[in-house]
N, C-alpha and C. Protein backbone atom coordinates (compact mmCIF):
# COMPACT_ATOMS: atom_id res chain seq x y z
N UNK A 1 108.41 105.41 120.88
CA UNK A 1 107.64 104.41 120.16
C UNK A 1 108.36 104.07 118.87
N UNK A 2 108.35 102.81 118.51
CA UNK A 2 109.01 102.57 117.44
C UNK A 2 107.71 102.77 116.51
N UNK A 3 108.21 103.46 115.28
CA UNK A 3 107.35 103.84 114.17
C UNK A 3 106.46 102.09 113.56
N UNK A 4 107.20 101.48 113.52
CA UNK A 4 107.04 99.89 112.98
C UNK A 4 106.13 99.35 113.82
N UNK A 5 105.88 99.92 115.55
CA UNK A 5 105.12 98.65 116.43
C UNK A 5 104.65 99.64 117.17
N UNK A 6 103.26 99.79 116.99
CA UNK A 6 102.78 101.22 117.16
C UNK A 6 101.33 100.71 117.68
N UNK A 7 101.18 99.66 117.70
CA UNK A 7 99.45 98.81 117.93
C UNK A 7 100.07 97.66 118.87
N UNK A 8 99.13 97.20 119.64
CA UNK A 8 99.37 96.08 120.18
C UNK A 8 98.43 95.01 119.99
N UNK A 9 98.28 93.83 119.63
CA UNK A 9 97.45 92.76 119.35
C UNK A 9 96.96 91.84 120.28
N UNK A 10 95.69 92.36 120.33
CA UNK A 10 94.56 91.63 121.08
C UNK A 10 94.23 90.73 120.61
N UNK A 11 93.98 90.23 119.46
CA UNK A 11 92.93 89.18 118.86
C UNK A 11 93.87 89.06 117.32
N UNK A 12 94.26 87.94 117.36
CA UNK A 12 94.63 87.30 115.78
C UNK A 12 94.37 86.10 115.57
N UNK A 13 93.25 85.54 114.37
CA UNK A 13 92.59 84.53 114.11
C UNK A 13 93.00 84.46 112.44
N UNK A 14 92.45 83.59 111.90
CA UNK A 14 92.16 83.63 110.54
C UNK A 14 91.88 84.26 109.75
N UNK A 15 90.43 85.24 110.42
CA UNK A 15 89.91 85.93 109.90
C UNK A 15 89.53 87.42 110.12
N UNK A 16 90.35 87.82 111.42
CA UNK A 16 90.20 88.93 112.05
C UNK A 16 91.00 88.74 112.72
N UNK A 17 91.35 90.70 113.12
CA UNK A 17 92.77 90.96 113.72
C UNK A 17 92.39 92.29 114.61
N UNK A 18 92.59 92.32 115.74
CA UNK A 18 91.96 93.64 116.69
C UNK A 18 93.35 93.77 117.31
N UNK A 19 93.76 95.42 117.09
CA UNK A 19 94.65 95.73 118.03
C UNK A 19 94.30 96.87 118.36
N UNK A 20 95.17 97.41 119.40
CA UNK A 20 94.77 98.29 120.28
C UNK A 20 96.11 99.60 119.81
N UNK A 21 95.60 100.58 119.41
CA UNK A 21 96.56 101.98 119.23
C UNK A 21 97.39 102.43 120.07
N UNK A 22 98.33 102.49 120.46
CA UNK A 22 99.54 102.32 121.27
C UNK A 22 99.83 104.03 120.81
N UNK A 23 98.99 105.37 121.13
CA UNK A 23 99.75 106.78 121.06
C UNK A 23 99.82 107.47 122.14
N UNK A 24 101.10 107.67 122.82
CA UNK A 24 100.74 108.45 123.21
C UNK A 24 101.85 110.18 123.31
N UNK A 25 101.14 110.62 124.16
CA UNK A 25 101.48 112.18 123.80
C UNK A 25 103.46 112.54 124.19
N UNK A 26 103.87 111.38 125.29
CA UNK A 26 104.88 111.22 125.10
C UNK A 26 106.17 111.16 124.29
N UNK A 27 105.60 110.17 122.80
CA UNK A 27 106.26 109.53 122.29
C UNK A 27 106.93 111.08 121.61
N UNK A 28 107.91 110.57 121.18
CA UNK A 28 108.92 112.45 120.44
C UNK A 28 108.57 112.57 119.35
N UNK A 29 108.22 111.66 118.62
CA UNK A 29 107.81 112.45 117.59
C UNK A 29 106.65 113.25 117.31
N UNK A 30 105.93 112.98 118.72
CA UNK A 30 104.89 113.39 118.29
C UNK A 30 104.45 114.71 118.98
N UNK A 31 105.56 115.20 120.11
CA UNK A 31 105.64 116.09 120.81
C UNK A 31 104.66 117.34 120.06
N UNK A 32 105.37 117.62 118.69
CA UNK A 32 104.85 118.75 118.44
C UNK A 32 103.34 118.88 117.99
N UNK A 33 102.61 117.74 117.56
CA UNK A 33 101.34 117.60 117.21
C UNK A 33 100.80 118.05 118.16
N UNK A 34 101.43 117.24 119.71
CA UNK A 34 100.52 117.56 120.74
C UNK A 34 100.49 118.66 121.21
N UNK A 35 101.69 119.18 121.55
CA UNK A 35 101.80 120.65 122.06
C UNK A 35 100.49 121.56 121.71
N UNK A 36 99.93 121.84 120.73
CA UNK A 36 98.66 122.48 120.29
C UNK A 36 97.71 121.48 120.60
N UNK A 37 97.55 120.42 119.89
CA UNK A 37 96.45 119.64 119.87
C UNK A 37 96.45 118.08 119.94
N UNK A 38 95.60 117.65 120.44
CA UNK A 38 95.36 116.46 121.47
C UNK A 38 95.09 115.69 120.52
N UNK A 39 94.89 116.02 118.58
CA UNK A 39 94.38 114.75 118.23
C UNK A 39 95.55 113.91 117.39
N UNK A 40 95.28 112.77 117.06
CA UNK A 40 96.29 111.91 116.82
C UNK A 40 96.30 112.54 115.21
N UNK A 41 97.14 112.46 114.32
CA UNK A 41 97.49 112.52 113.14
C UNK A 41 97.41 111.48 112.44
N UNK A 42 96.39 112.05 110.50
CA UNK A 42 95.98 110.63 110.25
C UNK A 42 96.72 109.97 109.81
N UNK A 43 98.63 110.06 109.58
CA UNK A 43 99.15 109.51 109.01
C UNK A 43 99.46 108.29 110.37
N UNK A 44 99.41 108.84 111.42
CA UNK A 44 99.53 107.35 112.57
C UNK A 44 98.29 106.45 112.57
N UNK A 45 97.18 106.99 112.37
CA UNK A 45 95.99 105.84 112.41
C UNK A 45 96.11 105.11 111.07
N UNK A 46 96.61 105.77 109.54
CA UNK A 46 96.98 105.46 108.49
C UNK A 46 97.88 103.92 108.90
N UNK A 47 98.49 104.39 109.38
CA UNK A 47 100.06 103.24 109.56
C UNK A 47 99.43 101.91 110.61
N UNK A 48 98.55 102.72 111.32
CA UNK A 48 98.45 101.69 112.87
C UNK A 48 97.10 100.30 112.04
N UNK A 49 96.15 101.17 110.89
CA UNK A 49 95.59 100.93 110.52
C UNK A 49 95.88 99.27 109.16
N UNK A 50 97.29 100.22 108.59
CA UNK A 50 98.01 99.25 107.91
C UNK A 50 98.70 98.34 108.64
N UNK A 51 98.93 98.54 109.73
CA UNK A 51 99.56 97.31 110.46
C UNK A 51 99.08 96.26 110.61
N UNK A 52 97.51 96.67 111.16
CA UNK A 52 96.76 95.29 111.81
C UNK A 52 96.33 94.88 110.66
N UNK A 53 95.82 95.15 109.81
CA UNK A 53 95.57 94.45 108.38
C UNK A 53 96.65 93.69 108.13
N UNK A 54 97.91 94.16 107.69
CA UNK A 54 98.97 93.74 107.63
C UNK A 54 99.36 92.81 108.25
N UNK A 55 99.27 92.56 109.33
CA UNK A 55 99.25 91.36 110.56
C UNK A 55 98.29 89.99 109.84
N UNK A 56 97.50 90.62 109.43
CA UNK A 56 96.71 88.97 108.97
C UNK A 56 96.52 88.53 107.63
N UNK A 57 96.90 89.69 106.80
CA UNK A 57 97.48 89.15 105.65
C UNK A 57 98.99 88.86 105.33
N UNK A 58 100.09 88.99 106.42
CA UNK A 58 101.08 88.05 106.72
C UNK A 58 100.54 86.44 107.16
N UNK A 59 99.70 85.96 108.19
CA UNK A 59 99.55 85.19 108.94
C UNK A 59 98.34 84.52 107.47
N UNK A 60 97.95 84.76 106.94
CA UNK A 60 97.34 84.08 105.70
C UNK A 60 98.74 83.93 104.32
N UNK A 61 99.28 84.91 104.36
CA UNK A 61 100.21 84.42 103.39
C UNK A 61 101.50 83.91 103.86
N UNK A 62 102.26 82.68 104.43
CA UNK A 62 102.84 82.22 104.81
C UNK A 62 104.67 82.56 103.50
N UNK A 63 103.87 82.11 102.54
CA UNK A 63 105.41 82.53 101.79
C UNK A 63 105.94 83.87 101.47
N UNK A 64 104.97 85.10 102.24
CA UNK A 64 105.16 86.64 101.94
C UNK A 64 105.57 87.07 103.36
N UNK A 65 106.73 87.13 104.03
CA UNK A 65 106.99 87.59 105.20
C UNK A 65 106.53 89.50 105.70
N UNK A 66 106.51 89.75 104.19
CA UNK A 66 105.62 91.47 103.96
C UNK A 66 104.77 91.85 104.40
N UNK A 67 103.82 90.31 103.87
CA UNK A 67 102.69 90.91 103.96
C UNK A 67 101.31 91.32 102.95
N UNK A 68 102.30 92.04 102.07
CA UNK A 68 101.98 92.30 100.56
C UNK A 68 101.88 93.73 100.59
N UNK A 69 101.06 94.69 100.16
CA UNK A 69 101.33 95.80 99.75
C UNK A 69 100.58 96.56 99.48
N UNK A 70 99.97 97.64 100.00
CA UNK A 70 98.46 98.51 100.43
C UNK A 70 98.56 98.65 98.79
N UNK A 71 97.48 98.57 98.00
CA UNK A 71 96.75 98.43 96.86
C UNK A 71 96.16 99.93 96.78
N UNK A 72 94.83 99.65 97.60
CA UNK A 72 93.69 100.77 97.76
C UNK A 72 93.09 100.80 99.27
N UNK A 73 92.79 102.27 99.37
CA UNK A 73 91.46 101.76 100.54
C UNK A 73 90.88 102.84 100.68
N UNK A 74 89.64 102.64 100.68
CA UNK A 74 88.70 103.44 100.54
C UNK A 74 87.65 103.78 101.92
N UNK A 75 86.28 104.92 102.15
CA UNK A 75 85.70 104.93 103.06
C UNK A 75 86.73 105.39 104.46
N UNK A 76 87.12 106.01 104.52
CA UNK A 76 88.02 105.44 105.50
C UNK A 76 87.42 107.61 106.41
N UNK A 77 85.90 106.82 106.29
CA UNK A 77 85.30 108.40 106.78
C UNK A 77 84.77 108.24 108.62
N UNK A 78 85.65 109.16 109.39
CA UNK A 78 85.75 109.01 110.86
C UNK A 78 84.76 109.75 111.48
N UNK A 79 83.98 109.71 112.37
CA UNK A 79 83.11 110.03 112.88
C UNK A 79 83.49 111.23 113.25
N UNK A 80 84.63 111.38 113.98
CA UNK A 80 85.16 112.06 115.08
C UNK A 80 86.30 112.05 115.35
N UNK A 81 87.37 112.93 115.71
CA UNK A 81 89.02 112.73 115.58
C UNK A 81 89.25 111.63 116.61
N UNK A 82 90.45 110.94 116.73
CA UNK A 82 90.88 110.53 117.80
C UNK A 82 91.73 110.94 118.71
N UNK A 83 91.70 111.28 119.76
CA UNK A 83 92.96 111.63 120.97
C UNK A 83 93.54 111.00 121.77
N UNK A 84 94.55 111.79 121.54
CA UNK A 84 95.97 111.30 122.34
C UNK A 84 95.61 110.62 123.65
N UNK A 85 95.32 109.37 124.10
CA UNK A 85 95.42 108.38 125.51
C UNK A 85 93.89 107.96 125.82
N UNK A 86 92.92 107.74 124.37
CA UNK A 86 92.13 107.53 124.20
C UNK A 86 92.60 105.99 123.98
N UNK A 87 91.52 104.98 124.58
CA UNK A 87 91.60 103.41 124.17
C UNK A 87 90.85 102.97 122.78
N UNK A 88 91.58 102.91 121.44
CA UNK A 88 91.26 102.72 120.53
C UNK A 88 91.57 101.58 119.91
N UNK A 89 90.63 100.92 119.34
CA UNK A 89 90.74 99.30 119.21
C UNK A 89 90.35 99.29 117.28
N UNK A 90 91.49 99.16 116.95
CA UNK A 90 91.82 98.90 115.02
C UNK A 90 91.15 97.44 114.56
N UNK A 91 89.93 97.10 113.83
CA UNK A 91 89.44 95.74 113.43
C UNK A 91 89.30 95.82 112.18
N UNK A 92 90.55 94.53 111.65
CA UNK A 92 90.82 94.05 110.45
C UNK A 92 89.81 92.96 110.20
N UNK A 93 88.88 92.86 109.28
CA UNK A 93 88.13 91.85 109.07
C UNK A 93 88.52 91.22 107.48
N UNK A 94 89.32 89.84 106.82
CA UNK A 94 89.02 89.97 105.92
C UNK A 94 88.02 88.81 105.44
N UNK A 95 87.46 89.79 104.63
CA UNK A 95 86.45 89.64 103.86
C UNK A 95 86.59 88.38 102.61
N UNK A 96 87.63 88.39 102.06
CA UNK A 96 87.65 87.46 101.06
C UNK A 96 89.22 87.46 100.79
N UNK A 97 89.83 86.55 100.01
CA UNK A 97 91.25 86.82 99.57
C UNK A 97 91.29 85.78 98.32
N UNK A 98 92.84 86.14 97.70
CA UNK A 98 92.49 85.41 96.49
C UNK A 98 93.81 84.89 95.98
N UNK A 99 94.41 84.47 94.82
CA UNK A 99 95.86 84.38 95.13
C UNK A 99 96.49 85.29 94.65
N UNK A 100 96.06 86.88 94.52
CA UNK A 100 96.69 88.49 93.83
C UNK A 100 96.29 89.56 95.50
N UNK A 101 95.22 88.92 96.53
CA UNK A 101 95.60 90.18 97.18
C UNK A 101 94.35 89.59 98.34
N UNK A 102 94.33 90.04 99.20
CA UNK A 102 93.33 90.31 100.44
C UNK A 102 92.22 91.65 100.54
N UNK A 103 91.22 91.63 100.82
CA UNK A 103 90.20 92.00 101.10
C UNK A 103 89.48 92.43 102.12
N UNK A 104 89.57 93.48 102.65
CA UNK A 104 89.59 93.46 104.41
C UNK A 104 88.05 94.83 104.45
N UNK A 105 87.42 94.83 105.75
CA UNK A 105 86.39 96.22 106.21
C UNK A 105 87.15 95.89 107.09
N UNK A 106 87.20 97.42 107.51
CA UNK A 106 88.00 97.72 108.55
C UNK A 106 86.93 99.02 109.49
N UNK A 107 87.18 98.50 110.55
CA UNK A 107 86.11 99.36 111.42
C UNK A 107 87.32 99.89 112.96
N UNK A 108 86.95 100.73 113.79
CA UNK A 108 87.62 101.53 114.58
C UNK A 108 86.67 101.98 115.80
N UNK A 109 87.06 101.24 117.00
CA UNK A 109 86.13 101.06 117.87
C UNK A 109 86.78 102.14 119.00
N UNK A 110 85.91 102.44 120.07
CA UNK A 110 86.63 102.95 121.56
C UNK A 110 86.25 102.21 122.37
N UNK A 111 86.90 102.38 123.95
CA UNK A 111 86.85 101.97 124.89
C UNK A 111 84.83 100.95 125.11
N UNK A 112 84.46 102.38 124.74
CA UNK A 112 82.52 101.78 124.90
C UNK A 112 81.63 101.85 123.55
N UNK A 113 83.00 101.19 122.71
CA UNK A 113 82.45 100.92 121.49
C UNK A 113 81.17 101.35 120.65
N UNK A 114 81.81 103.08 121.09
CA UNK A 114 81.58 104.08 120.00
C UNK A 114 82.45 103.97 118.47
N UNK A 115 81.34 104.02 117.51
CA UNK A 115 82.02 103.85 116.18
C UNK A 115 82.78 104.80 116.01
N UNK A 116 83.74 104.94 115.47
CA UNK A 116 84.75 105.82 114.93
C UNK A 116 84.51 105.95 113.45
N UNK A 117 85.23 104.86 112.78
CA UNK A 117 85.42 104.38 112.00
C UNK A 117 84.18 102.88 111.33
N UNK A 118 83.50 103.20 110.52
CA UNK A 118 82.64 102.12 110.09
C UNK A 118 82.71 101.31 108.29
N UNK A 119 83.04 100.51 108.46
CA UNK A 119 82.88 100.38 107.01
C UNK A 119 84.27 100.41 105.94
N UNK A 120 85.01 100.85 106.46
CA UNK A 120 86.37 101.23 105.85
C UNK A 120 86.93 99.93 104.88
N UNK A 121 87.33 100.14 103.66
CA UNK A 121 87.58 98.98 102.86
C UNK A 121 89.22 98.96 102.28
N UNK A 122 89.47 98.15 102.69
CA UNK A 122 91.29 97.88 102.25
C UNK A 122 91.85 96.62 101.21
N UNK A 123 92.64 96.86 100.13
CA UNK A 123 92.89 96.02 99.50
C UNK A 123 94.81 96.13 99.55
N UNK A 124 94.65 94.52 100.18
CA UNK A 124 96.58 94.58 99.90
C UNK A 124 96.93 93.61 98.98
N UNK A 125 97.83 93.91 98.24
CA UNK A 125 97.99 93.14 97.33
C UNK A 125 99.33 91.97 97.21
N UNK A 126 99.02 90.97 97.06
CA UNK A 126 100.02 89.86 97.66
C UNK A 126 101.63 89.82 96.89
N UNK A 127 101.15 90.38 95.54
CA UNK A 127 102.20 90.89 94.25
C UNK A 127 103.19 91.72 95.31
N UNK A 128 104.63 91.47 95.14
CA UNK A 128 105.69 92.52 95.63
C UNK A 128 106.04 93.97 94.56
N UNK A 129 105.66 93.61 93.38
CA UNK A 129 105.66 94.93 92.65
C UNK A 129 104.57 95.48 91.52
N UNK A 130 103.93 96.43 92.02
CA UNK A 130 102.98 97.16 91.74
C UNK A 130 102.89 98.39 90.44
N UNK A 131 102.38 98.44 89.65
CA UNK A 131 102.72 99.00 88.63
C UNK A 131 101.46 100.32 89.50
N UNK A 132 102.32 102.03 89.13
CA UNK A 132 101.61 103.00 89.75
C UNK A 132 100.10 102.76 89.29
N UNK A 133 99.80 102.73 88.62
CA UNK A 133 98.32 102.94 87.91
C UNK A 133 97.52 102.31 88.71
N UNK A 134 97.38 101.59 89.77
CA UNK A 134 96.84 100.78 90.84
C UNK A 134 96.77 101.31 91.77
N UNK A 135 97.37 102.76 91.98
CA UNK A 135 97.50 103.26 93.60
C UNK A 135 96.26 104.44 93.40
N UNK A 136 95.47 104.89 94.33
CA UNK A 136 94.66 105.78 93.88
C UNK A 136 95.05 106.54 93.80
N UNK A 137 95.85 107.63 93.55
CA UNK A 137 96.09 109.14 93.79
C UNK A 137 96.83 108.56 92.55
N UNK A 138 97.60 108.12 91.32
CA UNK A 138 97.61 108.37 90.46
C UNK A 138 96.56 108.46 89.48
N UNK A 139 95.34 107.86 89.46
CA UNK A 139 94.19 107.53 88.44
C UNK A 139 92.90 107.70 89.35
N UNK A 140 92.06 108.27 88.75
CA UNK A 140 90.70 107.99 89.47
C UNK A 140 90.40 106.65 89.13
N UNK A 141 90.13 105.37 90.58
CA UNK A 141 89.72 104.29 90.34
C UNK A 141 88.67 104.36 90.82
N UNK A 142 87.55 103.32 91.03
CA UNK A 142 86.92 103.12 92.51
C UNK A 142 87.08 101.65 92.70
N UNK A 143 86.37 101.72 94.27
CA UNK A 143 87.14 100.21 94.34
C UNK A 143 86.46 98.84 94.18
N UNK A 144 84.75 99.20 93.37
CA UNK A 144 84.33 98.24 92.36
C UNK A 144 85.68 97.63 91.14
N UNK A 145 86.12 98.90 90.69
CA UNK A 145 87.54 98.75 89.64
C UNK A 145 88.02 98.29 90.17
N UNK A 146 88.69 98.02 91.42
CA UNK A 146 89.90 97.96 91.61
C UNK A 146 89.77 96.24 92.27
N UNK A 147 88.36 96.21 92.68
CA UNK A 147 88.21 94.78 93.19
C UNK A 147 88.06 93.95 92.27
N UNK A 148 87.70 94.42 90.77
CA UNK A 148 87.43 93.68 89.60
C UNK A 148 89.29 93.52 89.06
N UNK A 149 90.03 94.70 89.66
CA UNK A 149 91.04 94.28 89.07
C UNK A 149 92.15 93.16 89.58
N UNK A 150 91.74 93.00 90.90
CA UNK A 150 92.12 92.16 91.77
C UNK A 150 91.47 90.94 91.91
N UNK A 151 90.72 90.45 91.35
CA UNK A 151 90.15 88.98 90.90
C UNK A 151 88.78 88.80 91.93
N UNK A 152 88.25 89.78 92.64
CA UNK A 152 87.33 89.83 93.98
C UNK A 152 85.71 89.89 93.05
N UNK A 153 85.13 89.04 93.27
CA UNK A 153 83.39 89.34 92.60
C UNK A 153 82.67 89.86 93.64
C-alpha cells in the first residue's frame, strides 16, 4: 500500500467526501501490528482520516494543490477499535470555510452503519506556514479558540 493512497473515494461533491479505508493485514508495513493484533493503528485512521478531508479541501481550494494543512482536530472519540478487513467508510463533511482554513465533522461509518466515529471536528488551514502555537500539543487550545482564531463564528 502506498502510505499516500490508503482510502479509496466513493463520493466527492462540494460539500462532502466518503471514502472507503483501504487496510489490509497484508500490506508490510503493517505485518507486525497484525501479527498480535487485528486492530488497525490510530496513526493509519489518523492519515486515512486526513486524506479524505484533504481531498475536499483541495477540490474547494483550487490555487492550493496541498490542500492546506491539519490546524486542529478534536473529538476524534471511537466507539470501538477498527479491524484489519473490516469495510470502513471515512465522512468528511465541511461545515463552513473561509479564506484562512476549512471546517469539517467528520464521522466513521461500517459496512451496517454502525457509528464508530461521531462528531469528530477538523480544522485545515489554507495558510502554507503555520506558526507552532496553533497545533494542539504545543498550547492548551480548544477548538472554540481555535475556530475564533480561524475567522469561523
Amino acid at each position: 500500500m502506498n502510505y499516500l493512497n490508503m482510502v479509496d473515494f466513493l463520493v466527492v461533491n462540494e460539500e462532502k467526501v466518503i471514502s472507503r479505508l483501504c487496510c489490509q493485514k497484508r500490506e508490510s508495513y503493517l505485518r507486525a501490528f497484525f501479527d498480535n493484533v487485528k486492530i488497525i493503528p490510530n496513526f493509519i485512521i489518523l492519515e486515512a482520516i486526513f486524506q479524505t478531508a484533504g481531498r475536499l479541501a483541495r477540490n474547494q481550494n483550487q490555487n492550493n494543490s496541498s490542500g492546506g494543512i491539519i490546524a486542529s482536530y478534536r473529538n476524534f472519540c471511537f466507539t470501538r477499535p477498527l479491524f484489519a478487513g473490516e469495510d470502513i467508510q471515512i465522512i468528511a463533511n465541511c461545515v463552513s470555510s473561509n479564506e484562512k482554513s476549512f471546517y469539517f465533522k467528520i464521522f466513521i461509518v461500517n459496512d451496517k452503519q454502525e457509528k464508530i466515529l461521531e462528531n469528530g471536528t477538523l480544522i485545515i488551514s489554507k495558510l502554507k506556514n503555520l506558526k507552532g502555537s496553533v497545533f494542539n500539543n504545543f498550547e492548551n487550545k480548544n477548538i472554540e479558540t481555535l475556530k475564533e482564531k480561524f475567522s469561523f463564528k
